[in-house]
Protein backbone atom coordinates (compact mmCIF):
# COMPACT_ATOMS: atom_id res chain seq x y z
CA UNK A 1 40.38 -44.25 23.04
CA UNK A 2 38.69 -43.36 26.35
CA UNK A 3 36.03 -40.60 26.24
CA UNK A 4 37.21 -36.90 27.36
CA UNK A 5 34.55 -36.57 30.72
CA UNK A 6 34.16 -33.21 31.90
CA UNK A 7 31.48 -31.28 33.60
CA UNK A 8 29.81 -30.38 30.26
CA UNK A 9 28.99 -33.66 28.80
CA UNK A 10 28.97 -35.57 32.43
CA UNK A 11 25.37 -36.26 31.96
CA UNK A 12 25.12 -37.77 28.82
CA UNK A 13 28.30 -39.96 29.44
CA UNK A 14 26.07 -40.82 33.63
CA UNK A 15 23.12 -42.03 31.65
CA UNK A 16 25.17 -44.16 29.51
CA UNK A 17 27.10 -45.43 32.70
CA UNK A 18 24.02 -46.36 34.30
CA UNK A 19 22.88 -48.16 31.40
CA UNK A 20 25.86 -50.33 31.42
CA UNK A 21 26.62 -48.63 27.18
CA UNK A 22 30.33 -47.80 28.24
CA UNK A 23 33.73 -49.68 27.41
CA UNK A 24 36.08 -49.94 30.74
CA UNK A 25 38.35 -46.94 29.89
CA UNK A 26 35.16 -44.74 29.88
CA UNK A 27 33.72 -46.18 33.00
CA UNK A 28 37.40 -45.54 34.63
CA UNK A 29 37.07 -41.95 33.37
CA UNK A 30 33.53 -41.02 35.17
CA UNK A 31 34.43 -42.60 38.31
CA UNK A 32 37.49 -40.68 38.19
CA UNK A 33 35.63 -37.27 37.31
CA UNK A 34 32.61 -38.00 40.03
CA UNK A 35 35.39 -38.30 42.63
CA UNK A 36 36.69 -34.72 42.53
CA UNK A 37 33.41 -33.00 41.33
CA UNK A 38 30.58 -33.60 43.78
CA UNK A 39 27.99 -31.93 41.72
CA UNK A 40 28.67 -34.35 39.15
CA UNK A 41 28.83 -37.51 41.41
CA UNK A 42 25.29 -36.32 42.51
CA UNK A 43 24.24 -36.82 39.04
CA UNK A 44 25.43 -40.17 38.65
CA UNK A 45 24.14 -41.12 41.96
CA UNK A 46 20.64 -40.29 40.61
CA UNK A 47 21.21 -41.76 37.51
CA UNK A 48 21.98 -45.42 39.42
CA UNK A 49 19.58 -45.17 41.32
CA UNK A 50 16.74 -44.38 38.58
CA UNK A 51 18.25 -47.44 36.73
CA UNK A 52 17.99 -49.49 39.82
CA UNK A 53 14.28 -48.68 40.20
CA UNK A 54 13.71 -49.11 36.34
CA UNK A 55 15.40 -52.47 36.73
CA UNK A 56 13.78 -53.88 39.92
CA UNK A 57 10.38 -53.61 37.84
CA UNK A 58 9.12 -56.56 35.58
CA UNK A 59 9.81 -55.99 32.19
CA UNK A 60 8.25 -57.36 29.04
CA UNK A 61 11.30 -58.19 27.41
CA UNK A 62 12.31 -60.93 29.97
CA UNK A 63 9.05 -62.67 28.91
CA UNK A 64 9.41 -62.28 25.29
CA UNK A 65 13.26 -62.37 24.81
CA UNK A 66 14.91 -64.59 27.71
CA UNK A 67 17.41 -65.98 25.45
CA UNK A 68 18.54 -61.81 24.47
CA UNK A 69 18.34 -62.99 21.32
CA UNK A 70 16.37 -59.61 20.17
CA UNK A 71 18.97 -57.58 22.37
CA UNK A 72 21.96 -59.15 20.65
CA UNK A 73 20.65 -58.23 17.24
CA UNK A 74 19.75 -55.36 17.81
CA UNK A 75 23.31 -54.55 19.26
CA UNK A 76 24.71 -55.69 16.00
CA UNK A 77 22.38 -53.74 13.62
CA UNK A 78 24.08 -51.01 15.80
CA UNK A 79 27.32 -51.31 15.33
CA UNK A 80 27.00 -52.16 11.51
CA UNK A 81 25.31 -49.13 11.59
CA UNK A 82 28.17 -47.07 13.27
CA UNK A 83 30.81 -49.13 10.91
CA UNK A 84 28.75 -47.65 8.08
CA UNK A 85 28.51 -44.18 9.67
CA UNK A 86 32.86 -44.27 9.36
CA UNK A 87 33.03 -45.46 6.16
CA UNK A 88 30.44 -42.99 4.60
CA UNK A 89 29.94 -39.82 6.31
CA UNK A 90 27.54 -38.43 3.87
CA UNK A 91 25.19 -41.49 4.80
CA UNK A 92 26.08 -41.02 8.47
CA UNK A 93 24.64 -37.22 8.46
CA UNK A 94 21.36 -38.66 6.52
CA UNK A 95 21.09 -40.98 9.05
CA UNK A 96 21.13 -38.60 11.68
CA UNK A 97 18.32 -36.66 10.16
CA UNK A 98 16.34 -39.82 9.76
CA UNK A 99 13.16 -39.73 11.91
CA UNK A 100 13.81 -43.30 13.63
CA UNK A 101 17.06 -42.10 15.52
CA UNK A 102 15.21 -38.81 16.84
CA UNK A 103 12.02 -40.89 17.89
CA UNK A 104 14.76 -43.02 19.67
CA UNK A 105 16.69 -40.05 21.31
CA UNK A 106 13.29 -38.93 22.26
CA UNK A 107 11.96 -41.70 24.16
CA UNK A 108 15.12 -41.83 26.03
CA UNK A 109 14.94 -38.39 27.04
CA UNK A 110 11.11 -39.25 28.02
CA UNK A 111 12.59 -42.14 30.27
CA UNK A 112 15.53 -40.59 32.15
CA UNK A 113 14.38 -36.88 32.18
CA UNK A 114 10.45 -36.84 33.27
CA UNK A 115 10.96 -32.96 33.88
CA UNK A 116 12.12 -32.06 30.55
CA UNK A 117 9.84 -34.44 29.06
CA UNK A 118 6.71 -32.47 30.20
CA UNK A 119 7.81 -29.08 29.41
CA UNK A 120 8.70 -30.10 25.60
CA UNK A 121 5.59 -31.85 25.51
CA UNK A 122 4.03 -28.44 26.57
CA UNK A 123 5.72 -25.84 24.01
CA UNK A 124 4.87 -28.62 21.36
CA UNK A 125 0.97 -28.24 22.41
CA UNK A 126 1.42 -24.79 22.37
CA UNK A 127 2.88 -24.47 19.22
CA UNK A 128 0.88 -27.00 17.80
CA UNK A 129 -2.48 -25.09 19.20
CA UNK A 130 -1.29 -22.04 17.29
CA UNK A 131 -0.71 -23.56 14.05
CA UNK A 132 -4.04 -25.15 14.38
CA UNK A 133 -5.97 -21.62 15.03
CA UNK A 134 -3.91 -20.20 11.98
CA UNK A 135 -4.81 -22.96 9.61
CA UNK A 136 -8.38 -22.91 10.55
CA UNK A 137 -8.52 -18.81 10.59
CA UNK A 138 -7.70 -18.99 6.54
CA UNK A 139 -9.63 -22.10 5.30
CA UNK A 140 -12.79 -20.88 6.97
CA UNK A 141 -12.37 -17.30 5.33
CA UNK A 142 -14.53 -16.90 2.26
CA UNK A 143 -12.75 -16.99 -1.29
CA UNK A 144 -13.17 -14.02 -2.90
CA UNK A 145 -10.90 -14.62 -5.85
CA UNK A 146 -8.59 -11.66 -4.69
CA UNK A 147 -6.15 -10.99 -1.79
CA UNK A 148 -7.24 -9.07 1.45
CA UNK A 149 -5.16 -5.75 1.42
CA UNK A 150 -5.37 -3.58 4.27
CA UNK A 151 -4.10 -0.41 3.48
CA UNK A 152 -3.66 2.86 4.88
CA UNK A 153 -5.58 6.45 3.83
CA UNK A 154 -2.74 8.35 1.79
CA UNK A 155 -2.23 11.54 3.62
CA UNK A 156 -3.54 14.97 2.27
CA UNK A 157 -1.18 16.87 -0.31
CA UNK A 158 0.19 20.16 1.61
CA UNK A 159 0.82 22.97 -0.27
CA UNK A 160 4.47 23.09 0.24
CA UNK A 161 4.05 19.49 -2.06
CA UNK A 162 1.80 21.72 -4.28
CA UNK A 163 4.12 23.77 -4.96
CA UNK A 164 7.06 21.93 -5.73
CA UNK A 165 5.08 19.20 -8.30
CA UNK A 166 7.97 18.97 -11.04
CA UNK A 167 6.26 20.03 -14.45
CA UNK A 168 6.57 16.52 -15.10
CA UNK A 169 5.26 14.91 -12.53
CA UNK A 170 1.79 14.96 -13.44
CA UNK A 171 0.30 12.08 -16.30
CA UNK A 172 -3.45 12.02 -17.17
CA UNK A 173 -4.39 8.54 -19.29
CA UNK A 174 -7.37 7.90 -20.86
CA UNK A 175 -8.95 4.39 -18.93
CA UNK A 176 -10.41 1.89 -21.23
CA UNK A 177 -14.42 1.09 -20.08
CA UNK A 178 -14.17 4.96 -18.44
CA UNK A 179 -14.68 8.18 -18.82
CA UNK A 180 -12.64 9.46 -16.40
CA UNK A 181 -8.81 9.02 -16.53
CA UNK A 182 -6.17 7.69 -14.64
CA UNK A 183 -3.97 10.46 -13.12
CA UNK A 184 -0.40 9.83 -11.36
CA UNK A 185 1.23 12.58 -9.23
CA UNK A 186 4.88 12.45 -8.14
CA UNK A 187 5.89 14.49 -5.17
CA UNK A 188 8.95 15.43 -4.17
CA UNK A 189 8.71 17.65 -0.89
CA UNK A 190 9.46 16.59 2.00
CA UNK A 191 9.37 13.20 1.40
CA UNK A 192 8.72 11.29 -1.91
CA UNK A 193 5.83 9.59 -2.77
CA UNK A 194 3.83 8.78 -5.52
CA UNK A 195 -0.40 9.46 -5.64
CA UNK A 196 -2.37 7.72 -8.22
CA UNK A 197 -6.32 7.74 -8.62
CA UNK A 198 -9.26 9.58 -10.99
CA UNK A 199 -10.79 12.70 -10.53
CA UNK A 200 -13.43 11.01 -8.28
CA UNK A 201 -10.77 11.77 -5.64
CA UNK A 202 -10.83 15.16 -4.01
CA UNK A 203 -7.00 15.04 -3.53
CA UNK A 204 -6.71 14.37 -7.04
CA UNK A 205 -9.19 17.08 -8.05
CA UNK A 206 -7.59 19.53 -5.59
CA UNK A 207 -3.81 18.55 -7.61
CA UNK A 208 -5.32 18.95 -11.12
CA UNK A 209 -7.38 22.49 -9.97
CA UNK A 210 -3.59 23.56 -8.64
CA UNK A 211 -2.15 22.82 -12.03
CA UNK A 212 -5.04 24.57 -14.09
CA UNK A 213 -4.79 27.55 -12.22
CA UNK A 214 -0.73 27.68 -12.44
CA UNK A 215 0.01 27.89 -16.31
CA UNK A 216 3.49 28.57 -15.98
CA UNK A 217 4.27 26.19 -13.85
CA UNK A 218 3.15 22.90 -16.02
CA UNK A 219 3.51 22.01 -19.57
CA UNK A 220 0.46 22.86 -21.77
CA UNK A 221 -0.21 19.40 -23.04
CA UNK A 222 -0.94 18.87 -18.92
CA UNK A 223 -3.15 21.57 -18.50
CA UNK A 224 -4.84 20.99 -21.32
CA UNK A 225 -5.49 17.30 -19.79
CA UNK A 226 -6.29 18.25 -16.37
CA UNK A 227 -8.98 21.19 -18.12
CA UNK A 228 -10.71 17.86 -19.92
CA UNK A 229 -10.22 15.42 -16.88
CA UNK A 230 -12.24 18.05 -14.58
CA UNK A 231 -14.50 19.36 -17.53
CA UNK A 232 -17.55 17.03 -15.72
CA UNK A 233 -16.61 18.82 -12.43
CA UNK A 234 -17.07 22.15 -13.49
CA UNK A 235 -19.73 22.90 -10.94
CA UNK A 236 -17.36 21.98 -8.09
CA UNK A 237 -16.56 25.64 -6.75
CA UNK A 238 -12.61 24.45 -6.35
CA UNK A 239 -12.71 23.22 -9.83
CA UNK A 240 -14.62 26.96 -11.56
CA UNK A 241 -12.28 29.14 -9.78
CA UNK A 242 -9.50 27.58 -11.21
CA UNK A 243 -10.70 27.18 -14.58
CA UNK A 244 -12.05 30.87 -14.78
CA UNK A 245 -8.21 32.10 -13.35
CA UNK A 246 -7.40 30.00 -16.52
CA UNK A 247 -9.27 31.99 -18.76
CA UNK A 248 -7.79 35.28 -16.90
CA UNK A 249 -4.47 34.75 -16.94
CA UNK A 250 -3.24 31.39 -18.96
CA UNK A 251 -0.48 32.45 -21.50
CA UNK A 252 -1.30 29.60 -24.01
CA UNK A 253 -4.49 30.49 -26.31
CA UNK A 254 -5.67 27.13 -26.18
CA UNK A 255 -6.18 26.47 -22.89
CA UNK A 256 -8.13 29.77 -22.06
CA UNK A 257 -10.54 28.37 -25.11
CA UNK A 258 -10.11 24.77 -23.38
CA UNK A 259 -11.33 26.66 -20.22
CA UNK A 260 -14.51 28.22 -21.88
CA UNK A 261 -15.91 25.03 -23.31
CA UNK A 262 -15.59 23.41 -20.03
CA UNK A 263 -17.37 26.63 -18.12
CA UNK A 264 -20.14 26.85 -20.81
CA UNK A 265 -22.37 24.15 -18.16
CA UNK A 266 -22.05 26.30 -15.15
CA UNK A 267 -21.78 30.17 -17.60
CA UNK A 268 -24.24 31.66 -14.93
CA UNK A 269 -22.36 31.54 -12.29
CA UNK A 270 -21.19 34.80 -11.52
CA UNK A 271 -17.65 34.14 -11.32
CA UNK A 272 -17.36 32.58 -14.37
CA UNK A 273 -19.29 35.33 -16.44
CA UNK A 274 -17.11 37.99 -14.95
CA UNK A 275 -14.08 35.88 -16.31
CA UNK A 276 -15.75 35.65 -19.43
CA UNK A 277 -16.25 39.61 -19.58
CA UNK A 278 -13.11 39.96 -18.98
CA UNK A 279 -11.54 37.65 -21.93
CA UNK A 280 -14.37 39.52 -24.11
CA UNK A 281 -12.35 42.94 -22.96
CA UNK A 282 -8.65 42.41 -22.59
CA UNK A 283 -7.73 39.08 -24.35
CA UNK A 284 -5.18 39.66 -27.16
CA UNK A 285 -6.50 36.52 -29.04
CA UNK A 286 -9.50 36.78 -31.21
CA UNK A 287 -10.92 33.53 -31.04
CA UNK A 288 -11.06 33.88 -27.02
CA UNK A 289 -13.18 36.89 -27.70
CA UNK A 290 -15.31 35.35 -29.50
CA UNK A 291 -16.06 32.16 -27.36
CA UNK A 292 -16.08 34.18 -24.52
CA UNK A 293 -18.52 36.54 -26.01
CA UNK A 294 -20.89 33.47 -27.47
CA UNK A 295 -20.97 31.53 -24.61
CA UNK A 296 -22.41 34.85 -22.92
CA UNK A 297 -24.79 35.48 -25.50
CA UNK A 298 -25.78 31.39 -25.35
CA UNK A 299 -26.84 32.41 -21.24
CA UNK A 300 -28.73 35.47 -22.65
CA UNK A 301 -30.80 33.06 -25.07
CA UNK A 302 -31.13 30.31 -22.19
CA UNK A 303 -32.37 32.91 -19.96
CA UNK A 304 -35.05 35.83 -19.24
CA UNK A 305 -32.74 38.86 -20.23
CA UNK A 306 -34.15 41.33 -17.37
CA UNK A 307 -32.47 38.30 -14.59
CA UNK A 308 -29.16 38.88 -16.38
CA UNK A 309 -26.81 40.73 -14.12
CA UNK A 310 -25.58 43.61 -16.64
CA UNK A 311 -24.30 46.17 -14.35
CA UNK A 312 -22.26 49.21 -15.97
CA UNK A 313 -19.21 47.68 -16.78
CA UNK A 314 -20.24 44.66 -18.58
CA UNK A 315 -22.20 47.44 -20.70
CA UNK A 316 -19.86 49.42 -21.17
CA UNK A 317 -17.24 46.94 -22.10
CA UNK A 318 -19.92 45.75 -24.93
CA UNK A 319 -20.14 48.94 -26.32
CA UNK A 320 -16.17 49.02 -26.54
CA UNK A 321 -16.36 45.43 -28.41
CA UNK A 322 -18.87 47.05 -30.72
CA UNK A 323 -16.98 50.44 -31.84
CA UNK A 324 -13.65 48.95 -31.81
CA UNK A 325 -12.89 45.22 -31.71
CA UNK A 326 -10.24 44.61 -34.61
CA UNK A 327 -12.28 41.78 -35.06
CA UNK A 328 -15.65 42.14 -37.00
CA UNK A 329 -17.71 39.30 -36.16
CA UNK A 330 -17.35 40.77 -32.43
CA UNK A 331 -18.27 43.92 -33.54
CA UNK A 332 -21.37 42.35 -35.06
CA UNK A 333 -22.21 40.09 -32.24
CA UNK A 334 -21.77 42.97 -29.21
CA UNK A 335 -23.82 44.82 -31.36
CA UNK A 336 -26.63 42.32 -31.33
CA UNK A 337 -25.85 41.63 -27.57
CA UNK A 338 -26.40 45.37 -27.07
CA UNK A 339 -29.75 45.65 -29.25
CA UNK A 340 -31.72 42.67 -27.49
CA UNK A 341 -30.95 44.12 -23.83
CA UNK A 342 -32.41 47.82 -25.48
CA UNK A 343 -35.76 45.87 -26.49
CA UNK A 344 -35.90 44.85 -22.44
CA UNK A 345 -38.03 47.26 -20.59
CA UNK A 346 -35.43 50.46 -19.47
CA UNK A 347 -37.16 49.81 -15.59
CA UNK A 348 -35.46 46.50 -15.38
CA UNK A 349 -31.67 47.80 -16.95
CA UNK A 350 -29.24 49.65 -14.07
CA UNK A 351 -29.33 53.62 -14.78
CA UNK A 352 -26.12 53.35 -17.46
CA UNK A 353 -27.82 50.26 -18.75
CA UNK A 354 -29.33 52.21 -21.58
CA UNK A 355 -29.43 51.81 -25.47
CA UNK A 356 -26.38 53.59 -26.61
């Protein structure tokens, strides 16, 4: 059955025309297409007249194969090969993956289409120059036994994030080979994300100060973590004034003692003894008295007494402890507190600073 030849597929059928590759019916059809399409009979014109020039040249295979023996065979391997290709499709598509029959369509298109030729042969350099630059670039990296991770600085916590940290969002875990912990924080507002790092971090101290300093906000157990995970950090400023609002205002017992052991490094600062004074004075639980009122007396011992800054209040609030704390180890204690600053010369005490 004759080839359909249309405008399409003109080329491939001219280069097979030229060639002399087509039965009569399909050599009656391109004649008939190149006489009413001119663009197409310009094509086949070419086509002749590149297989004229081809021809008029010597070729090697008049000197090696006059007989056409070689071109006869190799005819017949081809059609075997197409009788094969209709009986088993499956072995037909193989076949036309196989790398022989593209190095074959490839030469053709080498010898009838120079132009085309050189531009594939170009994009394959390129492409092939590019592959070479990449596989060079990552054997001639050093092996450092890990994979190069670029990342990006996380972006600072706002306090609109601050403030809406779910009570639950917050886990402190001991690190084995460390003394400082592993701390996640999930945030919710505006957009979600999830921070992880140790206290090293000052986003991460900044998240655990916030959580210290907001006791009803957080569940104690987390407090009480974040209290031990910053207790080596005391002496950051961020860090104190959270712990000491802690100690002021916390409504669980046991972190406003948590917060006194970790002050008890930095107990001369005056923030944190004015926090202390004011545990010793107004806290309703007795043991917070008392460590509050120890850890001052531990800064008396530690230091010269006439440096300690006892203005009139603190006084006065030690002579309250003394007459009527319910408890009477405090009574004892602000007693004794009260005694050693009498023995100090009266010169160095403020005016109300007296022995009661």
């Amino acid at each position: 059955m004759p080839a359909r030849v249309n405008c399409s597929n003109f080329e491939d059928q001219a280069v097979l025309y030229a060639a002399g590759e087509v039965s009569e019916e399909d050599r009656a059809a391109v004649d008939a297409h190149a006489r009413h399409c001119a663009n197409c009979a310009a094509i086949l014109s070419a086509e002749m007249e590149l297989r004229k020039a081809f021809a008029s040249r010597p070729q090697p295979a008049d000197t090696f194969d006059r007989s056409e023996l070689l071109l006869a065979r190799c005819r017949s391997e081809l059609l075997e090969s197409l009788d094969d290709a209709a009986a088993a499709p499956k072995r037909a598509w193989h076949g036309f993956l196989a790398p022989w029959r593209w190095a074959g369509a490839f030469r053709q298109a080498l010898a009838f289409h120079p132009a085309w030729s050189t531009l594939t042969l170009l994009i394959l350099g390129a492409l092939a120059g590019t592959a070479g630059r990449e596989w060079y670039r990552q054997i001639s990296l050093p092996a450092t036994g890990k994979p190069v991770i670029t990342v990006s600085a996380p972006a600072p916590i706002t306090e609109q994030e601050l403030e809406n940290i779910d009570m639950h969002g917050i886990r402190v875990e001991p690190q084995s080979g460390s003394t400082d912990p592993k701390v996640e924080v999930q945030l919710r507002s505006p957009n979600a994300r999830l921070m992880q790092g140790t206290p090293d971090d000052a986003e991460i101290r900044r998240v655990l100060a916030y959580v210290i300093g907001h006791g009803r906000q957080f569940d104690d157990g987390v407090r009480l973590d974040s209290i031990d995970a910053l207790r080596p950090r005391a002496d950051d400023p961020q860090v104190r004034s959270a712990m000491s609002e802690a100690l002021r205002h916390d409504p669980n017992p046991a972190v406003r003692l948590k917060a006194i052991e970790a002050l008890r490094g930095v107990g001369s600062e005056p923030d944190v003894q004015s926090a202390m004074l004011a545990a010793l004075a107004g806290d309703d639980n007795s043991g917070v008295r008392i460590q509050a009122l120890d850890t001052l007396f531990e800064q008396m011992r530690s230091r010269d007494f006439s440096s300690m800054p006892w203005d009139d209040q603190a006084l006065s609030i030690l002579r309250d402890r003394m007459h009527n704390d319910s408890n009477s180890y405090i009574r004892s204690r602000s007693a004794d507190v009260l005694g050693q600053l009498a023995s100090v010369d009266e010169d160095s005490l403020p005016s109300g600073g007296r022995h009661p």
